[in-house]
PDB file of N, CA and C in Angstrom:
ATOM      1  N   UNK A   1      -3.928 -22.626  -1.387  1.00  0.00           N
ATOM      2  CA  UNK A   1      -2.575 -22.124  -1.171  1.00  0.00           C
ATOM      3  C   UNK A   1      -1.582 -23.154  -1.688  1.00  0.00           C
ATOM      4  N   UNK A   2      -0.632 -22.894  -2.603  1.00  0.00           N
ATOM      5  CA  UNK A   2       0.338 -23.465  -3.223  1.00  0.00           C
ATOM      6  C   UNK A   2       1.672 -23.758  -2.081  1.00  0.00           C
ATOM      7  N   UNK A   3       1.807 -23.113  -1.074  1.00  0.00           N
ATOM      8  CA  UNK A   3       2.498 -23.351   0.264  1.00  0.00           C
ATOM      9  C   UNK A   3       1.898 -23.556   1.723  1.00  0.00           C
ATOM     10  N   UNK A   4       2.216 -24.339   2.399  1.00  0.00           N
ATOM     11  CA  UNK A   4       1.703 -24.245   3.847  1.00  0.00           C
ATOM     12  C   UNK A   4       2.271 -23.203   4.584  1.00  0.00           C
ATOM     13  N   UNK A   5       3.686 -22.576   4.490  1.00  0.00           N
ATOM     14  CA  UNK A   5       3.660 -21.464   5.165  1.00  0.00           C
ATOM     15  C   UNK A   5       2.657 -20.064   5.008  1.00  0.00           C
ATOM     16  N   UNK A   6       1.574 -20.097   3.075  1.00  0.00           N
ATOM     17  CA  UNK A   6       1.286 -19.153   2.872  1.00  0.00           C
ATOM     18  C   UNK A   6      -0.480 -19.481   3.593  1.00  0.00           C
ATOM     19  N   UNK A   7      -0.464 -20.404   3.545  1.00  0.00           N
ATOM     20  CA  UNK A   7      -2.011 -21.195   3.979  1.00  0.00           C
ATOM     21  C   UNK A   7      -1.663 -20.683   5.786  1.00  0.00           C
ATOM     22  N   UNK A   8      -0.824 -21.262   6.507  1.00  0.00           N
ATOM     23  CA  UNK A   8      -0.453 -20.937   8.227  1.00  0.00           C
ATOM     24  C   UNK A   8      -0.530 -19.198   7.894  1.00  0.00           C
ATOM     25  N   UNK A   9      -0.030 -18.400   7.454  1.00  0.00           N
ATOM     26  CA  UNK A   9      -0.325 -16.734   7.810  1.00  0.00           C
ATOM     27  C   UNK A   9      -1.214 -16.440   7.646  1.00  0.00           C
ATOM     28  N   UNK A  10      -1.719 -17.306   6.231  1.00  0.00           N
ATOM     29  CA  UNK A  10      -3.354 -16.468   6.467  1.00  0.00           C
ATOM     30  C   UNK A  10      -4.273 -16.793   7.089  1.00  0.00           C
ATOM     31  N   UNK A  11      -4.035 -17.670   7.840  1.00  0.00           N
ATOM     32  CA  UNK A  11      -4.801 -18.263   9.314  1.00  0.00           C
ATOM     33  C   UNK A  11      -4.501 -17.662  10.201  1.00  0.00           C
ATOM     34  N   UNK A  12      -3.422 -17.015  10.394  1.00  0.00           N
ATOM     35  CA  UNK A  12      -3.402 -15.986  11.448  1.00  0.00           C
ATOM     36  C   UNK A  12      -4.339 -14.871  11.004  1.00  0.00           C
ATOM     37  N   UNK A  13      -4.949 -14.255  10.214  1.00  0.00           N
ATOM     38  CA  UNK A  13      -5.955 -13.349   9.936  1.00  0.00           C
ATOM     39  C   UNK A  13      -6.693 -13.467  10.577  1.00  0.00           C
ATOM     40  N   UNK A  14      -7.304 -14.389  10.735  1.00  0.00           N
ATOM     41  CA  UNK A  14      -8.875 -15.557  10.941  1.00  0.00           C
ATOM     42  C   UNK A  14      -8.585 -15.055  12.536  1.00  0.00           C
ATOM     43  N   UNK A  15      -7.444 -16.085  13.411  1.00  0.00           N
ATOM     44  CA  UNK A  15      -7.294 -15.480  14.457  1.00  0.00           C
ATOM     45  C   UNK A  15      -6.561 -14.630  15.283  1.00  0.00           C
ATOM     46  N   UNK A  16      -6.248 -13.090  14.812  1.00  0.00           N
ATOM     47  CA  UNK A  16      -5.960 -11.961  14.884  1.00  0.00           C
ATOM     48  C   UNK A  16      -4.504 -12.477  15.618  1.00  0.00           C
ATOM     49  N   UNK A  17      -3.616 -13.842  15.208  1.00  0.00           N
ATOM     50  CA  UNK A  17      -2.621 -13.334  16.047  1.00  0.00           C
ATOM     51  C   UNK A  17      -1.760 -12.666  14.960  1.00  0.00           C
ATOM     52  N   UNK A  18      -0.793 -12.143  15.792  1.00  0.00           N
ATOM     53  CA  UNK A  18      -0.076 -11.410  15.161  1.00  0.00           C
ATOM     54  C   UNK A  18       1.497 -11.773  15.864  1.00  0.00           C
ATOM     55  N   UNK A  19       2.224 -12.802  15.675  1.00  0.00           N
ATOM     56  CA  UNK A  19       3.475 -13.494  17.084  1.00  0.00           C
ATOM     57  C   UNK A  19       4.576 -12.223  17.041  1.00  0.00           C
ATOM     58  N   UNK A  20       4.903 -11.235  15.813  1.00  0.00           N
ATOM     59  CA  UNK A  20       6.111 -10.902  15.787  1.00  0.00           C
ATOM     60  C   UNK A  20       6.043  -9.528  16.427  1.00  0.00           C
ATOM     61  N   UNK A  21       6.272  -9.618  17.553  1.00  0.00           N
ATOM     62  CA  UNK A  21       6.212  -7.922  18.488  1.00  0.00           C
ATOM     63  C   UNK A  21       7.438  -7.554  18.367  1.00  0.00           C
ATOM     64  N   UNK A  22       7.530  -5.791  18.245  1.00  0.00           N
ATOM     65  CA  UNK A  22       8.451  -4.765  18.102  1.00  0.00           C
ATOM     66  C   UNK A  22       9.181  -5.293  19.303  1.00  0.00           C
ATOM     67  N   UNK A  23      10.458  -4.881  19.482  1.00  0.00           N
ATOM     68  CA  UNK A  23      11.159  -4.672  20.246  1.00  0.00           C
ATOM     69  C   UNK A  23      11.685  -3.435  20.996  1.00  0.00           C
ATOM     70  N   UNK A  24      11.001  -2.142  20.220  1.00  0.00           N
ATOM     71  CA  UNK A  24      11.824  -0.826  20.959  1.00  0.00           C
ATOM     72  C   UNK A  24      10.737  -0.660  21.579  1.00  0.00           C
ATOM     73  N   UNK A  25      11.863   0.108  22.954  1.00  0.00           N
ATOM     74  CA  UNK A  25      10.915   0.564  24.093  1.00  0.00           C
ATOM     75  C   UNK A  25      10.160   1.144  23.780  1.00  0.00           C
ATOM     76  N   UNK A  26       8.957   0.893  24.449  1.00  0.00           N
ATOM     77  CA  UNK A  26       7.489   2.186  24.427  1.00  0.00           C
ATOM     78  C   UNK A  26       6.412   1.499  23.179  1.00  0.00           C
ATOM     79  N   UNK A  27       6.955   0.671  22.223  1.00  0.00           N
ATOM     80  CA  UNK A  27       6.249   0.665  21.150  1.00  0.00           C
ATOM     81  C   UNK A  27       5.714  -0.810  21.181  1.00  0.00           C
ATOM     82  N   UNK A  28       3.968  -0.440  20.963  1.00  0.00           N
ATOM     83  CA  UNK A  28       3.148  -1.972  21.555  1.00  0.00           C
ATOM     84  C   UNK A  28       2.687  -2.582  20.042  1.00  0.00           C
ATOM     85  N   UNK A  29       3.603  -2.383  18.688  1.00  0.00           N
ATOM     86  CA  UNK A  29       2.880  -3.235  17.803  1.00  0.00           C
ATOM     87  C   UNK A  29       3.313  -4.898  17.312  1.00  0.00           C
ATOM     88  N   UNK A  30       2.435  -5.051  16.935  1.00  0.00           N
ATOM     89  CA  UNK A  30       2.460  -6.520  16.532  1.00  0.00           C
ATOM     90  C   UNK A  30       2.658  -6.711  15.465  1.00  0.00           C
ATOM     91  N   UNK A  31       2.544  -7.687  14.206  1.00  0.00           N
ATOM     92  CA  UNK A  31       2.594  -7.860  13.489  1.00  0.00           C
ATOM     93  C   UNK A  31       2.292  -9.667  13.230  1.00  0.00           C
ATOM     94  N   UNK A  32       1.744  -9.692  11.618  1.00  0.00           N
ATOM     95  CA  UNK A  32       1.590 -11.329  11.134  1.00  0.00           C
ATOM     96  C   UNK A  32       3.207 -11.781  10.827  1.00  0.00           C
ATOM     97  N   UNK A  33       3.825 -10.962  10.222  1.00  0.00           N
ATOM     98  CA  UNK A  33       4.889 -11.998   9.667  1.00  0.00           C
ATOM     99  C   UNK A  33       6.463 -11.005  10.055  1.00  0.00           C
ATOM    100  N   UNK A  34       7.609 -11.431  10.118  1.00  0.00           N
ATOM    101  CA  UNK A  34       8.632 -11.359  10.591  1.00  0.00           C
ATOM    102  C   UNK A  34       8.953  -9.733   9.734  1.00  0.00           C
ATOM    103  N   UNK A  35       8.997 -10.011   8.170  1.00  0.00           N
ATOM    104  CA  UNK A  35       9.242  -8.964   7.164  1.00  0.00           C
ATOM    105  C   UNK A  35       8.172  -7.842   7.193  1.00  0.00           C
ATOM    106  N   UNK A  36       7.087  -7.509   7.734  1.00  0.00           N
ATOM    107  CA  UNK A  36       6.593  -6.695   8.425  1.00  0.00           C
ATOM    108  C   UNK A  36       7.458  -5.953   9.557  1.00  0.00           C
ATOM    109  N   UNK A  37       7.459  -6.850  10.056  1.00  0.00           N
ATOM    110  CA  UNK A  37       7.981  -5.959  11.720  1.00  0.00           C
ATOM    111  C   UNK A  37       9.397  -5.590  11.547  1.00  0.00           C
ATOM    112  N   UNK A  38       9.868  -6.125  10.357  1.00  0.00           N
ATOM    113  CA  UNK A  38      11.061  -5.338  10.689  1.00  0.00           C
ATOM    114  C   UNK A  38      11.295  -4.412   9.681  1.00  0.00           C
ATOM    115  N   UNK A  39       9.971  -4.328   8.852  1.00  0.00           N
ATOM    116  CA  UNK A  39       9.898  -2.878   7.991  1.00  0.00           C
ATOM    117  C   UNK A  39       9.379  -1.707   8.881  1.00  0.00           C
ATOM    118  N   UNK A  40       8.733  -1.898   9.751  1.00  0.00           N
ATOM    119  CA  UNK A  40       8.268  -1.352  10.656  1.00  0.00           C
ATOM    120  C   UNK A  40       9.386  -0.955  11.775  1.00  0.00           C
ATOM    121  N   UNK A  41      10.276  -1.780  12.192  1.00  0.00           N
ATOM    122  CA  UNK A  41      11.703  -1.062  13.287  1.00  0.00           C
ATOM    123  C   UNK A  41      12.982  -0.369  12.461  1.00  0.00           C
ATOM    124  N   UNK A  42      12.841  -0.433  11.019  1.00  0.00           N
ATOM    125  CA  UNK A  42      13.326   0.901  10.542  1.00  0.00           C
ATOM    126  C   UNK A  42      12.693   2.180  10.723  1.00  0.00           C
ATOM    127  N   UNK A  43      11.592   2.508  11.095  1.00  0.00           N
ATOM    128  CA  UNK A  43      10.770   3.726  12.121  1.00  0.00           C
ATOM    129  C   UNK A  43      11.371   4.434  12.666  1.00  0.00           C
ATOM    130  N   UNK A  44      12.056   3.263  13.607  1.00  0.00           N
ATOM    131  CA  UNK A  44      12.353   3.585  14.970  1.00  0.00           C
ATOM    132  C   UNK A  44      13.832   4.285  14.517  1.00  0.00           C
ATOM    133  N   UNK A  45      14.831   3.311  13.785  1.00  0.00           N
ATOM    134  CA  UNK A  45      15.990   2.953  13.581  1.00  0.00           C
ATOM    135  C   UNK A  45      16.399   4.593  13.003  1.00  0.00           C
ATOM    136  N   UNK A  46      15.664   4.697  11.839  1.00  0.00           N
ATOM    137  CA  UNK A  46      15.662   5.684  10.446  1.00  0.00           C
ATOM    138  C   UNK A  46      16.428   5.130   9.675  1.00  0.00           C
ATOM    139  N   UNK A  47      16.982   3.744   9.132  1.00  0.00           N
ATOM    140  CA  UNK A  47      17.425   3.616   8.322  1.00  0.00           C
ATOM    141  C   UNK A  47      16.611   3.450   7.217  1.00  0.00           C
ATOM    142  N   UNK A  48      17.226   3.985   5.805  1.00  0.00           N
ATOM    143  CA  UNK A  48      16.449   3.731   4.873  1.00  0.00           C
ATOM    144  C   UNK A  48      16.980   2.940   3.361  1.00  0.00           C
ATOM    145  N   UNK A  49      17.020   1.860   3.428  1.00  0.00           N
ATOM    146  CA  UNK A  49      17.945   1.195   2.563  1.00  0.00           C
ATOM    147  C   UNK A  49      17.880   1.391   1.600  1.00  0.00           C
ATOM    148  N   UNK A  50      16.067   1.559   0.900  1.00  0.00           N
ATOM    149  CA  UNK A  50      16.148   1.351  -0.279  1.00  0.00           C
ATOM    150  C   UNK A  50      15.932   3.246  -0.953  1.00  0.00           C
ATOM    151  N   UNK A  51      16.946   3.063  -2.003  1.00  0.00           N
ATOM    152  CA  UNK A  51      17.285   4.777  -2.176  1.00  0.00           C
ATOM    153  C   UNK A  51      17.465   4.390  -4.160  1.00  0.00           C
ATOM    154  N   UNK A  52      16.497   5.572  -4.336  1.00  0.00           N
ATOM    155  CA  UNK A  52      16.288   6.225  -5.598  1.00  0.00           C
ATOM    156  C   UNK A  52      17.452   6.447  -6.499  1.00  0.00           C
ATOM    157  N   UNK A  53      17.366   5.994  -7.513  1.00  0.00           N
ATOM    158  CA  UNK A  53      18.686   5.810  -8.518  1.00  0.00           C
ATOM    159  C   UNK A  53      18.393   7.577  -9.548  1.00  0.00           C
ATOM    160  N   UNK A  54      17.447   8.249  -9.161  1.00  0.00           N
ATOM    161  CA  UNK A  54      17.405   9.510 -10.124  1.00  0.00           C
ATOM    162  C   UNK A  54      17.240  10.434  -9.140  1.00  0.00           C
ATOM    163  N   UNK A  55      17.100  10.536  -7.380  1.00  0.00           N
ATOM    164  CA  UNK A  55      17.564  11.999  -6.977  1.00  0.00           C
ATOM    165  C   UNK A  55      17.970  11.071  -5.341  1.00  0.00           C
ATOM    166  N   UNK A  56      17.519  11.871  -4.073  1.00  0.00           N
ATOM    167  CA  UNK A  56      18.439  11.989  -3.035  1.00  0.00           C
ATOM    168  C   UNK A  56      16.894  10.865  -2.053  1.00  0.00           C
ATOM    169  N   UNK A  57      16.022  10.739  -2.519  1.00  0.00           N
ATOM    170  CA  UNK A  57      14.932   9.888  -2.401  1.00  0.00           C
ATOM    171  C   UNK A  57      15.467   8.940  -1.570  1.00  0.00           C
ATOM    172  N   UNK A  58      15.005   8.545  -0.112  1.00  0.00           N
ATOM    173  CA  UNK A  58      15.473   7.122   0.394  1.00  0.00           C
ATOM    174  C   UNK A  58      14.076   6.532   1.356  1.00  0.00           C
ATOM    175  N   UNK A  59      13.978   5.027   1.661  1.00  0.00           N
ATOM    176  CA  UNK A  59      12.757   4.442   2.192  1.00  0.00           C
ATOM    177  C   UNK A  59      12.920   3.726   2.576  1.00  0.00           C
ATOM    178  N   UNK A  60      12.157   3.587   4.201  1.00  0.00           N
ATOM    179  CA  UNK A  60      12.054   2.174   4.668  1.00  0.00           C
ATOM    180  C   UNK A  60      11.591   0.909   3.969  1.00  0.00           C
ATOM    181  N   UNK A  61      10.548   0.879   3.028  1.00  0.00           N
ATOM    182  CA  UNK A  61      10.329  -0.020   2.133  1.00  0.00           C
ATOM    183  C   UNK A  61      11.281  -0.286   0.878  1.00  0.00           C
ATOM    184  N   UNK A  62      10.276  -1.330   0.083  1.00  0.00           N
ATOM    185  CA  UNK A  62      10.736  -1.545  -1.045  1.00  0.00           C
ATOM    186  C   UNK A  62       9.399  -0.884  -1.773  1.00  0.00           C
ATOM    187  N   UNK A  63       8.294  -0.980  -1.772  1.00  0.00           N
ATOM    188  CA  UNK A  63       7.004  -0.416  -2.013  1.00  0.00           C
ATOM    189  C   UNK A  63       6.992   1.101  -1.720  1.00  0.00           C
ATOM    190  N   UNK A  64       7.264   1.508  -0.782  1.00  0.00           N
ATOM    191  CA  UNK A  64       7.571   3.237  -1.001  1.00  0.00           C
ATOM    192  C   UNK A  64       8.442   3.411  -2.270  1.00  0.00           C
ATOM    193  N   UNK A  65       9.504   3.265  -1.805  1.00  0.00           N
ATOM    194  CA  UNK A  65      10.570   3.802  -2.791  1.00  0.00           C
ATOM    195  C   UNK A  65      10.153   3.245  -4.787  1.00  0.00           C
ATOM    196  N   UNK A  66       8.641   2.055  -4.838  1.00  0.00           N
ATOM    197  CA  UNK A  66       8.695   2.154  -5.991  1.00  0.00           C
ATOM    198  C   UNK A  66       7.486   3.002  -6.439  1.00  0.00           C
ATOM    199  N   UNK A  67       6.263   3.278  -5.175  1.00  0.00           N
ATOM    200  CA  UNK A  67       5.523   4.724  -5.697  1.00  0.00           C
ATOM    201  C   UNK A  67       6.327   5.735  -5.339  1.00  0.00           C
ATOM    202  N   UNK A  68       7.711   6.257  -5.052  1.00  0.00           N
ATOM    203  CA  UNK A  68       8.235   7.139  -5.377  1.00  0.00           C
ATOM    204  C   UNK A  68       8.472   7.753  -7.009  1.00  0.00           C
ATOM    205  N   UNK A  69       9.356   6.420  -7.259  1.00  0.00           N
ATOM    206  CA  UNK A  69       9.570   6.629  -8.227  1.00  0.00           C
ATOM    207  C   UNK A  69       8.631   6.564 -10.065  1.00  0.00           C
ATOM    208  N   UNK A  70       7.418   5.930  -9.120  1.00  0.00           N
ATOM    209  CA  UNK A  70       5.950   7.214 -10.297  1.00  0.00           C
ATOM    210  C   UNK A  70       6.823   8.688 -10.816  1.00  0.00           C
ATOM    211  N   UNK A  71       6.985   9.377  -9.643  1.00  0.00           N
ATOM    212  CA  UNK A  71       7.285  10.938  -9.841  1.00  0.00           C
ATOM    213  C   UNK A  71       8.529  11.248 -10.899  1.00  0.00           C
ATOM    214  N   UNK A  72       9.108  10.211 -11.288  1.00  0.00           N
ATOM    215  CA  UNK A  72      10.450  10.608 -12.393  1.00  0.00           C
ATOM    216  C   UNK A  72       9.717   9.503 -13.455  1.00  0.00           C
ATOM    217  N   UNK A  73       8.779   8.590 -13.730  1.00  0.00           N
ATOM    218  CA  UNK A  73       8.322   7.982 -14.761  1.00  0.00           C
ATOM    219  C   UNK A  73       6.898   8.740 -15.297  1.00  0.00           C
ATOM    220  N   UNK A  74       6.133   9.067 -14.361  1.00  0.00           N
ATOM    221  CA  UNK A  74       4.927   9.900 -14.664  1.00  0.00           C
ATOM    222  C   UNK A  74       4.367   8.572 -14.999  1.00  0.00           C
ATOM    223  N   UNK A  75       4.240   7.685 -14.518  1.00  0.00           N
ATOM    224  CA  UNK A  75       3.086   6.486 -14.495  1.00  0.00           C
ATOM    225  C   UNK A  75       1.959   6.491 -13.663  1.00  0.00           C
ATOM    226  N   UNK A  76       1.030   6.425 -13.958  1.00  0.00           N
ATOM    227  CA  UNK A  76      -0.350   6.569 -13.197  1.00  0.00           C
ATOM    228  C   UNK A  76      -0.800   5.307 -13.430  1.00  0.00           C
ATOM    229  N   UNK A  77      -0.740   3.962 -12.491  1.00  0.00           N
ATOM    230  CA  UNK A  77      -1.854   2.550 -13.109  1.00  0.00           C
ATOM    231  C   UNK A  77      -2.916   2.746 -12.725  1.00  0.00           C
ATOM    232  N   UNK A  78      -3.274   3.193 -11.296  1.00  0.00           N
ATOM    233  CA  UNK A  78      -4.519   3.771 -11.225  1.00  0.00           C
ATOM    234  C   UNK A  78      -5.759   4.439 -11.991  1.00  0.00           C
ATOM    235  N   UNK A  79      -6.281   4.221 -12.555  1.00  0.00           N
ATOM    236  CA  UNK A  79      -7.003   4.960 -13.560  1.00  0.00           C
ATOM    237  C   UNK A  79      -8.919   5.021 -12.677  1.00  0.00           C
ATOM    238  N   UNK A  80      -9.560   6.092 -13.326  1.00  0.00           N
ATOM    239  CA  UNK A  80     -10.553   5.992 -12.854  1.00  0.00           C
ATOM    240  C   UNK A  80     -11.636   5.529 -13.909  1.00  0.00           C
ATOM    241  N   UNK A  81     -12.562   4.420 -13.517  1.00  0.00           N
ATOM    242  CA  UNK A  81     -13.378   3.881 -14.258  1.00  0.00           C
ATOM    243  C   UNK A  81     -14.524   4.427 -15.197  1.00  0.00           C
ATOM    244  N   UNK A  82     -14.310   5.597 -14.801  1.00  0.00           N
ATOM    245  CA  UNK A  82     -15.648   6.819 -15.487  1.00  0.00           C
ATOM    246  C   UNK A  82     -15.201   7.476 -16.193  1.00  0.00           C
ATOM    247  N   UNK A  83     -13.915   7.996 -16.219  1.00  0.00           N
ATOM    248  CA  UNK A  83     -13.184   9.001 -17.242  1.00  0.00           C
ATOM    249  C   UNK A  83     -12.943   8.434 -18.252  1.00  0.00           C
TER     250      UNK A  83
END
């Protein structure tokens, strides 16, 4: 690991902690790192920041909203190894 903060999270793998707990009522998840959990309490929230520059498209992520936008590029990286 080129960082000790990236070497310390992935030691939390090893021992399943997970420090950053949700805050809304009722909801028991955990999480490894801070930017998780709070992609995760837009859920709760419904805000969706990140929003599609070619229709009405909006997402709690940054990773949704960019396999959204596959559907207006028609990019497939996925490919299957046999075809």
């Amino acid at each position: 690991f080129t960082e000790k903060w990236a070497l310390n999270n992935h030691m939390k793998l090893h021992t399943g902690e997970k420090p950053f707990k949700c805050t809304w009522p009722t909801c028991h998840y955990s999480f490894l790192t801070a930017s998780a959990m709070k992609d995760h309490f837009r859920t709760h929230t419904g805000e969706k920041p990140f929003k599609c520059d070619e229709c009405n498209f909006a997402s709690t992520t940054q990773s949704h909203l960019t396999r959204h936008k596959r559907v207006h590029t028609g990019e497939k990286p996925y490919r299957c190894p046999w075809c």
